[in-house]
Protein backbone atom coordinates (compact mmCIF):
# COMPACT_ATOMS: atom_id res chain seq x y z
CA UNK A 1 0.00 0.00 0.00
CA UNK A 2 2.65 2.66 0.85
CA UNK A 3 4.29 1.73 -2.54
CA UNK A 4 1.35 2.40 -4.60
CA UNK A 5 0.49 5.59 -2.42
CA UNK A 6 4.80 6.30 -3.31
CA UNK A 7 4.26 5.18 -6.82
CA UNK A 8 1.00 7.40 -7.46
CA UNK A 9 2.69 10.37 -5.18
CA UNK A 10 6.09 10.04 -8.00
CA UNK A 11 3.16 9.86 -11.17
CA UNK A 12 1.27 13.23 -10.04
CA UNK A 13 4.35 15.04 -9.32
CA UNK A 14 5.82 13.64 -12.64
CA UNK A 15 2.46 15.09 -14.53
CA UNK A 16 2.39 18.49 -12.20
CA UNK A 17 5.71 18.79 -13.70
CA UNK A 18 5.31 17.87 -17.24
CA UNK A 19 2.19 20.49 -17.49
CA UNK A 20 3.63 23.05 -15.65
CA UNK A 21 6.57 23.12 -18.10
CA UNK A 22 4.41 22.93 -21.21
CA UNK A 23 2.49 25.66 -19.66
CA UNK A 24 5.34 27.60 -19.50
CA UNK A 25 6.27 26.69 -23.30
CA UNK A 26 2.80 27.63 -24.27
CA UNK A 27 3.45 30.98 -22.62
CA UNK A 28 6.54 31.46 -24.49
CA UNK A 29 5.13 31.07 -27.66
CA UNK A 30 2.08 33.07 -27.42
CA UNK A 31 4.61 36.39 -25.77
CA UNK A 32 6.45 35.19 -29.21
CA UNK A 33 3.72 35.33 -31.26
CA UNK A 34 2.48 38.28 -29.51
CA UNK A 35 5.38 39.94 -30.26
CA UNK A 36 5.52 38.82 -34.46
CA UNK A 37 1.60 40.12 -34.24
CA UNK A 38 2.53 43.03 -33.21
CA UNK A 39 5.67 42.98 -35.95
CA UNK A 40 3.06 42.15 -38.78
CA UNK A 41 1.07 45.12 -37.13
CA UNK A 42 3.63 47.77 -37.67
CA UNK A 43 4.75 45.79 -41.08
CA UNK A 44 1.06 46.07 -42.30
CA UNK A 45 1.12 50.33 -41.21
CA UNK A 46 3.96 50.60 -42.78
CA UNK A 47 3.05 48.61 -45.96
CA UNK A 48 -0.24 50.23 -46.10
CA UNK A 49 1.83 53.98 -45.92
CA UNK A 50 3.92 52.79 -48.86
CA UNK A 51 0.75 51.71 -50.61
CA UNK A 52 -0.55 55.10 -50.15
CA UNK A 53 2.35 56.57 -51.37
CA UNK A 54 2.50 54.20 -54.44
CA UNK A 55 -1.12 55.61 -55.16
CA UNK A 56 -0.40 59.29 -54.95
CA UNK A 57 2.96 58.23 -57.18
CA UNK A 58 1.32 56.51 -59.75
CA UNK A 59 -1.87 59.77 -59.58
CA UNK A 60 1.46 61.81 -60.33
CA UNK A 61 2.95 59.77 -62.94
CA UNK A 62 -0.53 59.11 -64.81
CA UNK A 63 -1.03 62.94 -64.56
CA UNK A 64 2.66 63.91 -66.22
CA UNK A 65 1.97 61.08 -68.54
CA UNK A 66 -1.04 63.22 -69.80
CA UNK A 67 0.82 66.06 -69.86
CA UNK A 68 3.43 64.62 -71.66
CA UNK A 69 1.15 62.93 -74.25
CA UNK A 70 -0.95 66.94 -74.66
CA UNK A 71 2.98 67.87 -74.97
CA UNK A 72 3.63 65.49 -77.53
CA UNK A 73 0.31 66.52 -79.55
CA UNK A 74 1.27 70.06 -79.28
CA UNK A 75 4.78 69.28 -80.15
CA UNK A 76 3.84 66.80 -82.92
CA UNK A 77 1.51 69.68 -84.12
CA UNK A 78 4.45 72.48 -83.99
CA UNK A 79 6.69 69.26 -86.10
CA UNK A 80 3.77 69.17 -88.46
CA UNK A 81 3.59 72.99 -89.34
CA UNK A 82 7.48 73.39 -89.02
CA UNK A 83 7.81 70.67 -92.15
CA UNK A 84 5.16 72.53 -93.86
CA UNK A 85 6.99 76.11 -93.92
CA UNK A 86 9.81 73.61 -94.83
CA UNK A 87 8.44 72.31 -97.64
CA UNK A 88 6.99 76.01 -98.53
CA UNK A 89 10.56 77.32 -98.23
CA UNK A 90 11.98 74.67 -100.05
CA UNK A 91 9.40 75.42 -102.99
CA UNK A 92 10.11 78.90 -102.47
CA UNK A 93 14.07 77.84 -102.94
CA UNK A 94 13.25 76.01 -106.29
CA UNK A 95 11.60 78.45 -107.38
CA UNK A 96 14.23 81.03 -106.95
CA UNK A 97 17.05 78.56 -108.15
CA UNK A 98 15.40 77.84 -111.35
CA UNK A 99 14.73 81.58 -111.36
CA UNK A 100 18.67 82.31 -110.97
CA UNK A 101 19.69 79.51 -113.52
CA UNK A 102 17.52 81.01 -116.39
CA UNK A 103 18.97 84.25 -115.28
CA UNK A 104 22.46 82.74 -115.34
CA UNK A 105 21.48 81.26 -118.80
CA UNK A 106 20.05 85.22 -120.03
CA UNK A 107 22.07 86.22 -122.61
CA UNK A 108 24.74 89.59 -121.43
CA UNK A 109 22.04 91.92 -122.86
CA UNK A 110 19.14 90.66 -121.62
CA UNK A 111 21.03 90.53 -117.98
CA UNK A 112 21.67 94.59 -118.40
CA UNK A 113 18.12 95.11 -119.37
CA UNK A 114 16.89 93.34 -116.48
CA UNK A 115 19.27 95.27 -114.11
CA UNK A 116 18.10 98.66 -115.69
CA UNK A 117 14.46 97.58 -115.51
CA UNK A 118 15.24 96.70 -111.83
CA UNK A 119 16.85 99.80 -111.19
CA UNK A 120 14.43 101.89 -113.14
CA UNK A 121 11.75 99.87 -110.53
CA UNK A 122 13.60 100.90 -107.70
CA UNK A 123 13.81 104.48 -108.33
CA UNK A 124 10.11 104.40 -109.09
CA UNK A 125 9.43 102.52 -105.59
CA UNK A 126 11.95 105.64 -104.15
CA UNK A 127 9.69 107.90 -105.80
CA UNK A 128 6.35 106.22 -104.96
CA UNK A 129 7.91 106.40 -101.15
CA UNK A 130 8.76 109.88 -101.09
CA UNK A 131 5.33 110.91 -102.20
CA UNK A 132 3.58 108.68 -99.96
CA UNK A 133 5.60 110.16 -97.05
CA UNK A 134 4.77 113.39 -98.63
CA UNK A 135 1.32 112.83 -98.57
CA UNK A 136 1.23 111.31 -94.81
CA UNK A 137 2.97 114.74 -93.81
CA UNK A 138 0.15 116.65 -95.59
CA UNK A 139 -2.29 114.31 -94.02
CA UNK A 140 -1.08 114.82 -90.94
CA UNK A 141 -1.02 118.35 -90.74
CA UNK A 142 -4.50 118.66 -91.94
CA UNK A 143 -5.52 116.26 -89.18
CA UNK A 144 -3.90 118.60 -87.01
CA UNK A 145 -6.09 121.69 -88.13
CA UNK A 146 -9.01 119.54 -88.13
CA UNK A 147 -8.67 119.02 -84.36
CA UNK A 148 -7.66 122.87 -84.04
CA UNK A 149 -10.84 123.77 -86.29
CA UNK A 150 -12.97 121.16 -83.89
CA UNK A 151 -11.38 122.55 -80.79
CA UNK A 152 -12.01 126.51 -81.93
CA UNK A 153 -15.81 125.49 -83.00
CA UNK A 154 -16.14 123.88 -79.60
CA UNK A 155 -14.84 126.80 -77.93
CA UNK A 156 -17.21 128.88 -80.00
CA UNK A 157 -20.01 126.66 -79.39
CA UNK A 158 -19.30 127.21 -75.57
CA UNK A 159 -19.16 130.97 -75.92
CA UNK A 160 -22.45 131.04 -77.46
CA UNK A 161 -24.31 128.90 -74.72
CA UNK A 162 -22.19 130.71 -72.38
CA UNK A 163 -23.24 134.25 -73.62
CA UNK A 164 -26.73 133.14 -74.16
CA UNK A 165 -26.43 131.88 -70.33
CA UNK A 166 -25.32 135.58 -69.20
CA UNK A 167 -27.91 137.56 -71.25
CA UNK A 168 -30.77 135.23 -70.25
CA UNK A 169 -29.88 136.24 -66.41
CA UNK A 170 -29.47 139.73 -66.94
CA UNK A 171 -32.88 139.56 -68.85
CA UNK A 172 -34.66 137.50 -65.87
CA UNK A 173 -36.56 139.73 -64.74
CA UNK A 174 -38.96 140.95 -67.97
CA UNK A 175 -41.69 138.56 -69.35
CA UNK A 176 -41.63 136.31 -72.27
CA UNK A 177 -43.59 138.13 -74.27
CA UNK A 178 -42.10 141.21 -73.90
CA UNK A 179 -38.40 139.23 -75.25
CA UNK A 180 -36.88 136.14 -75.95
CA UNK A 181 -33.44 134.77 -75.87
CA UNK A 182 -32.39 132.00 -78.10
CA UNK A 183 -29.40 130.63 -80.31
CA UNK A 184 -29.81 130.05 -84.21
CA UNK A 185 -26.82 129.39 -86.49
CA UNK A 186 -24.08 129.78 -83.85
CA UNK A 187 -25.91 133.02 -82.56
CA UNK A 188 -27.17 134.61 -79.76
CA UNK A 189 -30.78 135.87 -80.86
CA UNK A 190 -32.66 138.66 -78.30
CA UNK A 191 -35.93 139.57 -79.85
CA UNK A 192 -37.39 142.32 -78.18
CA UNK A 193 -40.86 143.19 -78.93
CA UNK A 194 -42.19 147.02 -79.85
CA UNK A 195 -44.58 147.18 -76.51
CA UNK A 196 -41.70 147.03 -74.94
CA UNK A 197 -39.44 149.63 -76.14
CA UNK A 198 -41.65 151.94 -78.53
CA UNK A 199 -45.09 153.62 -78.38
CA UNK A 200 -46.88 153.14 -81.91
CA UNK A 201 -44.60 155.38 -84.81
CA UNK A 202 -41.95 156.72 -81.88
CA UNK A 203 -38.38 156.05 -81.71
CA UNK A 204 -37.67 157.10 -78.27
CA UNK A 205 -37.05 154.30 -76.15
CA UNK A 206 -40.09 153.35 -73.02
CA UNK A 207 -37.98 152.97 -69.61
CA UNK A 208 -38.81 150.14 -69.32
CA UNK A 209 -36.65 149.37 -72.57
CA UNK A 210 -34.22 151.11 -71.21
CA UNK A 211 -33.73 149.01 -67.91
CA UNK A 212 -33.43 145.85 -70.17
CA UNK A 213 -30.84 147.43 -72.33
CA UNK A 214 -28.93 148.81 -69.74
CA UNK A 215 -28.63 144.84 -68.50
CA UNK A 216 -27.76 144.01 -71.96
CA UNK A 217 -24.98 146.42 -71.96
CA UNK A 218 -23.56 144.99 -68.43
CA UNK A 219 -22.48 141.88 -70.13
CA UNK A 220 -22.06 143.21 -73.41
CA UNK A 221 -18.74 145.74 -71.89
CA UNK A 222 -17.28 142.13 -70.42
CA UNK A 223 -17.89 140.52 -73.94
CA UNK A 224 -14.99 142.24 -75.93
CA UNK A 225 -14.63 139.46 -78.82
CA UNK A 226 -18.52 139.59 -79.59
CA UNK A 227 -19.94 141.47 -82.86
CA UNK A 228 -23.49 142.99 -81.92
CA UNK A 229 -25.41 143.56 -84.64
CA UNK A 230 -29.29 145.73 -83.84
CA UNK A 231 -31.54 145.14 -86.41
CA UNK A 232 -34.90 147.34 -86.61
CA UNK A 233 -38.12 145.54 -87.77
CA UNK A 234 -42.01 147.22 -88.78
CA UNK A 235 -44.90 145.66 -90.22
CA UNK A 236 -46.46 146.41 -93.00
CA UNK A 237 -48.39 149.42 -92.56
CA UNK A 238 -47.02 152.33 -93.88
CA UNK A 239 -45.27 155.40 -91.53
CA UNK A 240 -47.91 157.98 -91.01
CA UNK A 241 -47.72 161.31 -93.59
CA UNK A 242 -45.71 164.31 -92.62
CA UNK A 243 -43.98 162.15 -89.44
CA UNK A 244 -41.09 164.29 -89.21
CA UNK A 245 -37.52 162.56 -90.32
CA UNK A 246 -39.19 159.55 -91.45
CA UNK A 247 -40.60 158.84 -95.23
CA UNK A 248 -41.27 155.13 -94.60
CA UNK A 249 -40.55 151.85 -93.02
CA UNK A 250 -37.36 151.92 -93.79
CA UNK A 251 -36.60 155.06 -91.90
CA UNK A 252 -38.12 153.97 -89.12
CA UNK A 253 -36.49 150.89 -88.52
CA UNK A 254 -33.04 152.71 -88.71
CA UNK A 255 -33.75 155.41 -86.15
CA UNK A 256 -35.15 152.73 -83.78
CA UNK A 257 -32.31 150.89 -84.44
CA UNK A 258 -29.38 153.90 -84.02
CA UNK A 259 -31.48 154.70 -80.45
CA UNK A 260 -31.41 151.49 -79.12
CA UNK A 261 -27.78 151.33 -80.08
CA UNK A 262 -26.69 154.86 -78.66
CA UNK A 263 -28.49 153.57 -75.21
CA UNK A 264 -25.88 150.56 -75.35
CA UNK A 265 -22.98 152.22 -75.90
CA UNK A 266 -23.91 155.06 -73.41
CA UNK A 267 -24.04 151.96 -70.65
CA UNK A 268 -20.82 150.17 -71.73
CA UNK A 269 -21.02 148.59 -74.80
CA UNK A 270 -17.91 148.89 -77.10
CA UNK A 271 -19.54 151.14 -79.89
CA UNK A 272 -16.67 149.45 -82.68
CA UNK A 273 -18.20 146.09 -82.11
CA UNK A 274 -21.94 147.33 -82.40
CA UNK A 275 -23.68 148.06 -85.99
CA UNK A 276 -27.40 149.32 -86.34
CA UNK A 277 -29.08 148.35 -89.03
CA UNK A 278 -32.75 148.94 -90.56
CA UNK A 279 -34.81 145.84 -91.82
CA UNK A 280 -38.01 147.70 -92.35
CA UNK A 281 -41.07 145.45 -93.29
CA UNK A 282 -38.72 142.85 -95.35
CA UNK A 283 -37.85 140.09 -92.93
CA UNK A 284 -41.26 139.43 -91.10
CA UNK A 285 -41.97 136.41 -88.44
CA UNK A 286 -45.65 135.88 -88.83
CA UNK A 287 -47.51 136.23 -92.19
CA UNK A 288 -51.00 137.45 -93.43
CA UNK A 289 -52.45 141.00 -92.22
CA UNK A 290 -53.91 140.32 -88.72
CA UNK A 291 -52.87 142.33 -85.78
CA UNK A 292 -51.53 139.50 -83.80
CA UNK A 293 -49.06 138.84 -87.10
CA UNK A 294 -48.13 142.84 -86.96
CA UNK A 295 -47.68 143.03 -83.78
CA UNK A 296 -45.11 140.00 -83.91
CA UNK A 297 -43.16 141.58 -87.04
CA UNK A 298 -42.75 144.71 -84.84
CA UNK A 299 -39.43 143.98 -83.01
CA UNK A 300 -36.30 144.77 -82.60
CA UNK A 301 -34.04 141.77 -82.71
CA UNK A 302 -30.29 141.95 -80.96
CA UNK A 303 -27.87 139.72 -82.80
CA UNK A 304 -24.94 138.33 -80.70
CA UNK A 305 -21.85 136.66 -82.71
CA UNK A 306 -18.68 136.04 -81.19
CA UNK A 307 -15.92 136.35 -83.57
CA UNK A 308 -14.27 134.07 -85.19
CA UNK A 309 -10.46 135.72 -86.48
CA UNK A 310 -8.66 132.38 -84.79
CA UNK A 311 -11.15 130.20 -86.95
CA UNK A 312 -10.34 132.25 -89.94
CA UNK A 313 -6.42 132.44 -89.48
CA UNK A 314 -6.48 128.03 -89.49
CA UNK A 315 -8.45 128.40 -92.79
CA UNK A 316 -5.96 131.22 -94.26
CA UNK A 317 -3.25 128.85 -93.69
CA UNK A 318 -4.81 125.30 -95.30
């Protein structure tokens, strides 16, 4: 009995040892294996980075490889049209040589004719040049007084708004029927009707006329470069019999005229740049025999023109 109980005691510690030491070996391997996991872990980041890597190389090389094929297109293109002025310029260069060898093959006198008709050519091409600069110099100088003629028409176009502008204001004040203020052909226009300046047959300015003359004649002193011209208008009914100084229309007109003129210049205006003139019945506004058309033709009409001497000095010299 204590043999078996010595015999079974020797077999369990013989198995307590055997599976404690393949425990241990088990152990061992799995740290091991543990450890390669972890090895294939950092393996597999690291293969999967390079993978990455690959892919953004091979993104890059596919996209230069597109380049380089729209390079070669572009390039084959250029090779294309290069051997076509190649093949023009070596038609061009037969064409010449064969040119030169019947030249070469001219006889002496046909060679000197050709070299005078050449050089006859060339002095006609000389000539042809000098007349076409000739004729650019011309052209440009006229485009040159074009622009001055432009630039003095715009600064007389200016004047007359501008002169219009200052007789308007110093007119402000009287009605529109009494006068008007307007531009027509590159002049200043102020119609002035009779009721405003004349009683019926008399040439003695109303004071009322006089006040709007006397404002005329404010800016007219400042306006040294303008010609005034004062033209007298009547209707069509004839100057009363025995009217002393006057025989007709025509007399009228003038004497109307010469007083509003002498009440300008008395105020300021520059009497050299101011003419009176009579119209009589000859240049009416309003036609047929009514009153309202006489009345209208009875006027006195103020013509403004600024002078033109630069305008006329560019056209002296074209």
């Amino acid at each position: 009995m204590r043999k078996i109980i010595f015999v079974l005691s020797i077999a369990l510690l013989t198995v307590a040892c055997v599976s404690k030491k393949k425990f241990n070996d088990m152990a061992m391997k799995k740290s091991r294996l543990e450890a390669e996991k972890s090895n294939c872990e950092d393996t597999l980041k690291l293969a999967e980075a390079e993978r990455n890597r690959l892919r953004e190389q091979v993104a890059q090389l596919l996209s230069d490889n597109s380049k380089m094929q729209e390079d070669t297109l572009q390039k084959g293109e250029n090779l294309r049209r290069i051997n076509r002025d190649y093949e023009d310029l070596s038609n061009s260069f037969e064409k010449l040589l064969n040119k030169h060898n019947k030249l070469q093959n001219y006889s002496a006198m046909e060679a000197d004719r050709l070299t005078k008709d050449l050089m006859k050519q060339e002095k006609e091409l000389k000539d042809a040049t000098r007349k076409s600069e000739e004729l650019q110099a011309s052209l440009n100088q006229r485009e040159a007084r074009v622009k001055e003629l432009e630039k003095i028409l715009a600064d007389k176009d200016k004047a007359v708004h501008d002169l219009k502008t200052s007789v308007s204001n110093a007119l402000l004040s009287f009605k529109d029927k009494d006068l008007t203020v307007h531009v027509k052909n590159g002049k200043v226009y102020v119609s002035l009707a009779e009721q405003l300046l004349f009683k019926s047959g008399s040439t003695e300015v109303d004071p009322g006329g006089v006040e709007a003359l006397r404002n005329l004649a404010s800016v007219l002193k400042e306006q040294k470069d303008v010609s005034v011209m004062v033209e007298g208008h009547t209707d069509d009914v004839p100057v009363a019999k025995g009217t002393p100084g006057m025989k007709d229309n025509w007399d009228l007109s003038v004497l109307r005229a010469t007083s509003i003129t002498r009440i300008l210049t008395n105020h300021g205006a520059d009497p050299k740049n101011i003419l009176p003139a009579g119209r009589g019945q000859n240049s009416p506004i309003a036609e047929g025999k009514t009153a309202e058309a006489r009345k209208k033709n009875r006027r006195t009409e103020i013509i403004l023109t600024p002078k033109l001497d630069e305008l006329f000095k560019v056209l002296e010299t074209n």
